[in-house]
C-alpha atoms as a PDB file:
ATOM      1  CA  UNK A   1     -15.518 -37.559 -33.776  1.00  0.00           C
ATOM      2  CA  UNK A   2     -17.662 -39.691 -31.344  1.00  0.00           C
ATOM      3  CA  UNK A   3     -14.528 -40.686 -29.408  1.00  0.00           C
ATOM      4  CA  UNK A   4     -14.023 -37.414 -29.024  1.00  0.00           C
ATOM      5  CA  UNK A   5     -16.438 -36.551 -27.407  1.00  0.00           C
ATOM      6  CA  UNK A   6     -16.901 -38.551 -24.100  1.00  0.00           C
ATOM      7  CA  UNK A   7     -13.129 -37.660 -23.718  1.00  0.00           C
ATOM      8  CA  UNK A   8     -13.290 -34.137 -23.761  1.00  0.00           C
ATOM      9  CA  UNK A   9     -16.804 -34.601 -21.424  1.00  0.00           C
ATOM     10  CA  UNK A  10     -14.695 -36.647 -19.357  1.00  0.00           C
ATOM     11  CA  UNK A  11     -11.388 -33.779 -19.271  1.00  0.00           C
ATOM     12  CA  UNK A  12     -13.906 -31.054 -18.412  1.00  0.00           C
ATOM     13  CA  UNK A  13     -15.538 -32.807 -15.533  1.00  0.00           C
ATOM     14  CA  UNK A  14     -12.536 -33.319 -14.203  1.00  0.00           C
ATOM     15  CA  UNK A  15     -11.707 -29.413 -14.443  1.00  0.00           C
ATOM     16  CA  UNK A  16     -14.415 -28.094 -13.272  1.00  0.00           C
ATOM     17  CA  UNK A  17     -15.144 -30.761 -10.110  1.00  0.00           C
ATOM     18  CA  UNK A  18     -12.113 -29.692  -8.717  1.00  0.00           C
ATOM     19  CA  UNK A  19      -8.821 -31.648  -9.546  1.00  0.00           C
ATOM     20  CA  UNK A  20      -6.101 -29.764  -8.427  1.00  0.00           C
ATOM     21  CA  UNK A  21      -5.780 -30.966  -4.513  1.00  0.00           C
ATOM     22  CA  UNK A  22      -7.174 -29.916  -1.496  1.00  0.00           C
ATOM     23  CA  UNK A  23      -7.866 -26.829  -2.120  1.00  0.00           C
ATOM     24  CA  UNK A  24     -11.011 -25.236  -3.747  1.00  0.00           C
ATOM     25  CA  UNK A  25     -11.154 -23.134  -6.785  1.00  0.00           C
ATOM     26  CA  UNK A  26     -13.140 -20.667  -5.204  1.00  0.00           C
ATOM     27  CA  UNK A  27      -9.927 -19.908  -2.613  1.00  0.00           C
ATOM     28  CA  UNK A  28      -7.432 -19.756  -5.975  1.00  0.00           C
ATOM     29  CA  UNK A  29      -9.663 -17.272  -7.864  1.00  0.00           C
ATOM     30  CA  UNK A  30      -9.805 -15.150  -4.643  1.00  0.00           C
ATOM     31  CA  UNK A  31      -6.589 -15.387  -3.952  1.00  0.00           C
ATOM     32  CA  UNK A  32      -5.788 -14.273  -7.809  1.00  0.00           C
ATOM     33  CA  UNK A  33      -7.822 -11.254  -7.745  1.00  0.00           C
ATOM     34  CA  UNK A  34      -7.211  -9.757  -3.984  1.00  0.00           C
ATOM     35  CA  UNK A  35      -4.604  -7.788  -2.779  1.00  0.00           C
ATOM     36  CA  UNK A  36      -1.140  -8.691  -3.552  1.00  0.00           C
ATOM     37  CA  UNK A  37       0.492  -7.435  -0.698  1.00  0.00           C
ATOM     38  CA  UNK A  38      -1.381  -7.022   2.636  1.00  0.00           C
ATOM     39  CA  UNK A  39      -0.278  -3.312   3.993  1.00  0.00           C
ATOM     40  CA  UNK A  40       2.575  -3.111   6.658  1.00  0.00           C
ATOM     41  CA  UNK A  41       1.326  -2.574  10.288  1.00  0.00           C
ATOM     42  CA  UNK A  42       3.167  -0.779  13.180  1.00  0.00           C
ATOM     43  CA  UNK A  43       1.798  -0.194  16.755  1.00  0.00           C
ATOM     44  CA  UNK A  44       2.547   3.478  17.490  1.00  0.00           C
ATOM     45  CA  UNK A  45       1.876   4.548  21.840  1.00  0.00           C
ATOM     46  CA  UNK A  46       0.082   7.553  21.459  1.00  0.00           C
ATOM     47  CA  UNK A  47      -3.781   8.005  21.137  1.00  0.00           C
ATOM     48  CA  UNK A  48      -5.325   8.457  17.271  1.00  0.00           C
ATOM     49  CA  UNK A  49      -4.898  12.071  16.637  1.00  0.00           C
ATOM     50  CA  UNK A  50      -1.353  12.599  17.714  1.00  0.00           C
ATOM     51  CA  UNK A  51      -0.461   9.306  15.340  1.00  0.00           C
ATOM     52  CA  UNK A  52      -2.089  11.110  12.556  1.00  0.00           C
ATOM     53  CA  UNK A  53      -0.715  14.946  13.013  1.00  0.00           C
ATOM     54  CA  UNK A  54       2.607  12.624  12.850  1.00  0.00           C
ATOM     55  CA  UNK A  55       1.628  10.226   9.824  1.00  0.00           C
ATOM     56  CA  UNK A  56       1.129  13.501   8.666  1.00  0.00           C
ATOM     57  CA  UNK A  57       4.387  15.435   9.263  1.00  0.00           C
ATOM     58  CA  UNK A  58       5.863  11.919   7.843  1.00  0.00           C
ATOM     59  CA  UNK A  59       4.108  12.588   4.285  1.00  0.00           C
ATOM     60  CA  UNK A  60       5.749  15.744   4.009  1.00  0.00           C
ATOM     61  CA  UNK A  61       8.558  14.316   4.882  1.00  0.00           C
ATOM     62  CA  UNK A  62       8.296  12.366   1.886  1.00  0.00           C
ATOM     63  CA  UNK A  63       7.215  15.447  -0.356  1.00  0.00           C
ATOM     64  CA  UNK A  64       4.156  13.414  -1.086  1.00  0.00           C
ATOM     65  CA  UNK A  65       0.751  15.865  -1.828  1.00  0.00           C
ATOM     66  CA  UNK A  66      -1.830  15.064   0.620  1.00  0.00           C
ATOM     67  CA  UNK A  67      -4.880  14.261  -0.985  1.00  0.00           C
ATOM     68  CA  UNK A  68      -7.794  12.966   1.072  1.00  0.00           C
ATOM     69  CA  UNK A  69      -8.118  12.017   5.198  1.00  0.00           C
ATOM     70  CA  UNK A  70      -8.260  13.670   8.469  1.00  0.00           C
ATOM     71  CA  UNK A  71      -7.734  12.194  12.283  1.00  0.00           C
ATOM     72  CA  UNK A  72     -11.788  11.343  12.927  1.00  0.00           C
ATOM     73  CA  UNK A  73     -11.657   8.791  10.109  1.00  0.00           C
ATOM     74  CA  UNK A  74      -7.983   7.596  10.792  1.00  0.00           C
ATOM     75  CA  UNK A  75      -7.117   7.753   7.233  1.00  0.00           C
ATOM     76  CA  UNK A  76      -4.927   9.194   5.025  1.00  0.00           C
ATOM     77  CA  UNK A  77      -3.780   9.564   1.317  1.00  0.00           C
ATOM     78  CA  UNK A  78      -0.984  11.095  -0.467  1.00  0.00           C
ATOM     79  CA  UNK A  79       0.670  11.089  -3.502  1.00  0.00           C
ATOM     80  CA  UNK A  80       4.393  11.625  -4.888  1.00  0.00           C
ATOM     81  CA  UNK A  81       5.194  14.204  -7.376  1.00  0.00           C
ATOM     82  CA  UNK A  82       4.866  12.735 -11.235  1.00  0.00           C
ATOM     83  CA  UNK A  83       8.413  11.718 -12.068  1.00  0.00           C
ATOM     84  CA  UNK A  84       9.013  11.541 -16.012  1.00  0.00           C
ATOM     85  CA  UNK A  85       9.019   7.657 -16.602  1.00  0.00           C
ATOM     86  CA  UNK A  86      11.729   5.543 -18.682  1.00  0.00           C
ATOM     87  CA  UNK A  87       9.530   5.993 -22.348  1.00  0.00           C
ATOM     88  CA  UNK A  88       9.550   9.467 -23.402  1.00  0.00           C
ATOM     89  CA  UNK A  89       6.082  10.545 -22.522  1.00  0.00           C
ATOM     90  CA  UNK A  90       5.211   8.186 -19.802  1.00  0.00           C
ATOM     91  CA  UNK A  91       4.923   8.877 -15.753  1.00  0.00           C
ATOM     92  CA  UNK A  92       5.440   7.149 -12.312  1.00  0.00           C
ATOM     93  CA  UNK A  93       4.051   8.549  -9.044  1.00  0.00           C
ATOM     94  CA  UNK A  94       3.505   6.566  -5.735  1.00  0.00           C
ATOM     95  CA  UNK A  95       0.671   6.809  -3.475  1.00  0.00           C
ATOM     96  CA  UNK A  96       0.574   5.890  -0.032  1.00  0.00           C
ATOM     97  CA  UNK A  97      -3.232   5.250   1.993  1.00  0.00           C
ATOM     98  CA  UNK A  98      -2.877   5.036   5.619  1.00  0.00           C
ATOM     99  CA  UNK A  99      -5.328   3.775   8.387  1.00  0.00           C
ATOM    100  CA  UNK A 100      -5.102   3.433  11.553  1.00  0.00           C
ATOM    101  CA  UNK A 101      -7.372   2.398  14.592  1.00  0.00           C
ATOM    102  CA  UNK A 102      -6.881   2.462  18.502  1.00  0.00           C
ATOM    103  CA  UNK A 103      -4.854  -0.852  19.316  1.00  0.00           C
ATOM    104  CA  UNK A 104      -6.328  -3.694  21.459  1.00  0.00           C
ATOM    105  CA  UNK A 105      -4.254  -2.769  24.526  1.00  0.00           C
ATOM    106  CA  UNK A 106      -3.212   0.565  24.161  1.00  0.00           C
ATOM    107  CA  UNK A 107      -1.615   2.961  21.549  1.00  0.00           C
ATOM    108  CA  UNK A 108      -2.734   2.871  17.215  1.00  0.00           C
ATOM    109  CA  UNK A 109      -2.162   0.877  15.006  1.00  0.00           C
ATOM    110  CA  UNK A 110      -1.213   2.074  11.843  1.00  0.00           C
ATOM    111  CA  UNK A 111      -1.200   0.073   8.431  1.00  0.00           C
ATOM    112  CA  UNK A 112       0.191   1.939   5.434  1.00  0.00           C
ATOM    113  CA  UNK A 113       0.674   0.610   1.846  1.00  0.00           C
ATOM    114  CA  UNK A 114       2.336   2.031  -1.316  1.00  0.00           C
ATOM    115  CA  UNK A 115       1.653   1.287  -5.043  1.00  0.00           C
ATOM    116  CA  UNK A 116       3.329   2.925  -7.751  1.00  0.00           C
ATOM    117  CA  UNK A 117       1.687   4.201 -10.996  1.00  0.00           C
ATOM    118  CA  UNK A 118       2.538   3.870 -14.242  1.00  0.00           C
ATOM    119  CA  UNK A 119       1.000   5.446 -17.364  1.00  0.00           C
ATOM    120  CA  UNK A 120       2.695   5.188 -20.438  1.00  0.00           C
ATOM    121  CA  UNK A 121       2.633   7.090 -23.496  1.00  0.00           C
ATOM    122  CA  UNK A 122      -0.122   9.563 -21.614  1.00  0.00           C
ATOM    123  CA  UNK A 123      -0.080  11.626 -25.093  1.00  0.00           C
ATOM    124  CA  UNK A 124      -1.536   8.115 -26.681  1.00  0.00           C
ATOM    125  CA  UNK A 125      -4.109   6.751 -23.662  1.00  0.00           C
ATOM    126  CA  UNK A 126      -4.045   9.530 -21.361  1.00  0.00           C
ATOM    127  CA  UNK A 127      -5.700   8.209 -18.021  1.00  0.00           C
ATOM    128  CA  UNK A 128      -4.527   4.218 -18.747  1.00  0.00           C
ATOM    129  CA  UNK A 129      -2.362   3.668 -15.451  1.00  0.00           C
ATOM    130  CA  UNK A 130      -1.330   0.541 -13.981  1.00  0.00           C
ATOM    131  CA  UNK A 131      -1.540   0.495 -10.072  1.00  0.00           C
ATOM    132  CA  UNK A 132       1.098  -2.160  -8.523  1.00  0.00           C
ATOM    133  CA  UNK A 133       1.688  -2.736  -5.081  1.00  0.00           C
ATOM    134  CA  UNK A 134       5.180  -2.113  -3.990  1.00  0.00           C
ATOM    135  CA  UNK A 135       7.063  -4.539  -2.424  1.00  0.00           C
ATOM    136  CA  UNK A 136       9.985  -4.850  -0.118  1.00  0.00           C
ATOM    137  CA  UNK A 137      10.511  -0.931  -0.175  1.00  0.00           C
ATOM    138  CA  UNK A 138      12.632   0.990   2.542  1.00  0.00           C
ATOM    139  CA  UNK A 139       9.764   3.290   1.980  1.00  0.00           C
ATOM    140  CA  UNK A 140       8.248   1.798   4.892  1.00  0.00           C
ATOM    141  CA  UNK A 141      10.286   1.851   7.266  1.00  0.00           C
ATOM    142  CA  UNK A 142      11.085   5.956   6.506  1.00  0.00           C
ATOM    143  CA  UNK A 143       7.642   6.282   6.894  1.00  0.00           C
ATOM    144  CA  UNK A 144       7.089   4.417  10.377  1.00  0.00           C
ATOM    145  CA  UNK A 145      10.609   5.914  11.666  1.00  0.00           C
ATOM    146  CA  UNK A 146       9.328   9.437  10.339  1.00  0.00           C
ATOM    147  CA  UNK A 147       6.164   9.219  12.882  1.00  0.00           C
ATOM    148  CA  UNK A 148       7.951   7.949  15.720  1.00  0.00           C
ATOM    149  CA  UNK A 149      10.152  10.437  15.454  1.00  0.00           C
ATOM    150  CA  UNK A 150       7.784  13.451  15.104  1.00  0.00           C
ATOM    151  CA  UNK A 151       5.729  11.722  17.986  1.00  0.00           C
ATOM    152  CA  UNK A 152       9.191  11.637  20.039  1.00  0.00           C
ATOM    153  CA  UNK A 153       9.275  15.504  19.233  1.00  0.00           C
ATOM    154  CA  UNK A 154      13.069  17.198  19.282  1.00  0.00           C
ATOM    155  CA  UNK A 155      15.531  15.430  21.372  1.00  0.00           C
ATOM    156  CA  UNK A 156      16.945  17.434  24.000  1.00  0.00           C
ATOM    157  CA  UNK A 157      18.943  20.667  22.985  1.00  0.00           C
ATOM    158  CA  UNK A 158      22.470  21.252  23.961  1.00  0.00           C
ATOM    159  CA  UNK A 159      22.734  23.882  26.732  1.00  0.00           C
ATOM    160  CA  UNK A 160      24.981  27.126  25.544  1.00  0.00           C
ATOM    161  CA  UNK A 161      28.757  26.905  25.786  1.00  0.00           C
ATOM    162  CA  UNK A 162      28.787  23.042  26.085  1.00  0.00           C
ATOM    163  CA  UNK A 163      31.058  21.844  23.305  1.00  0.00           C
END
């Protein structure tokens, strides 16, 4: 038992002071418990308030339910309707939370990010959800394409009689 000892004193030093590398614990657990996936960022050339009227035009787009923002703050939130999940009983939505802020040079810049929720078995734990970034979506892209194009506005209309 007394050889023990010293050896586990000896295993736990070496733990805690920091064995793995270069790097420091501190960084690992930090980088453990942030995000997982740092929002997607377009630079849009129009001021603030005409990127948000378009950001938007682009959630309803998407059929998402706006929830919380406005153009002063530069932020918005939506939500997806509740689709029925895969268990009988359980849910998925996706949320969306914009922000944007004037760019350095000109134009906003917008960062968006989308998570999907999951509750299962709501009729067992209603209000348990699990919140997971999504990752490598197209949903992205339809959403930045969606503002450009309502900042564009409606191309230019065919004059009558041209075929």
């Amino acid at each position: 038992m007394n050889k023990l000892l010293p050896l586990a004193a000896l295993l736990a030093g070496l733990c805690l002071g920091g064995c793995h590398g270069d790097g420091d614990l501190g960084d690992d657990v930090r980088s453990a418990l942030g995000p997982r996936e740092q929002p997607k960022e377009r630079t849009f050339a129009a001021d603030q308030r005409p990127v948000w009227a378009a950001a938007r035009k682009a959630v309803d787009d998407l059929d998402y339910h706006f929830e919380k923002g406005g153009p002063a703050e530069g932020t918005l939130e939506a939500l997806s309707k509740v689709e029925r999940g895969e268990d009988e009983g359980s849910g998925r939505q996706v949320r969306i939370k914009v922000s944007m802020q004037p760019a350095p040079e000109s134009g906003t810049v917008v960062q968006v990010s989308f998570t999907e929720i999951l509750e299962q078995r709501s009729s067992d734990q209603p209000g348990f959800a699990t919140e997971t970034p999504l990752l490598d979506t197209p949903l992205y892209n339809v959403f930045f394409n969606s503002i450009q194009g309502h900042l564009q506005g409606p191309g230019p209309q065919p004059s009558p009689g041209t075929p």
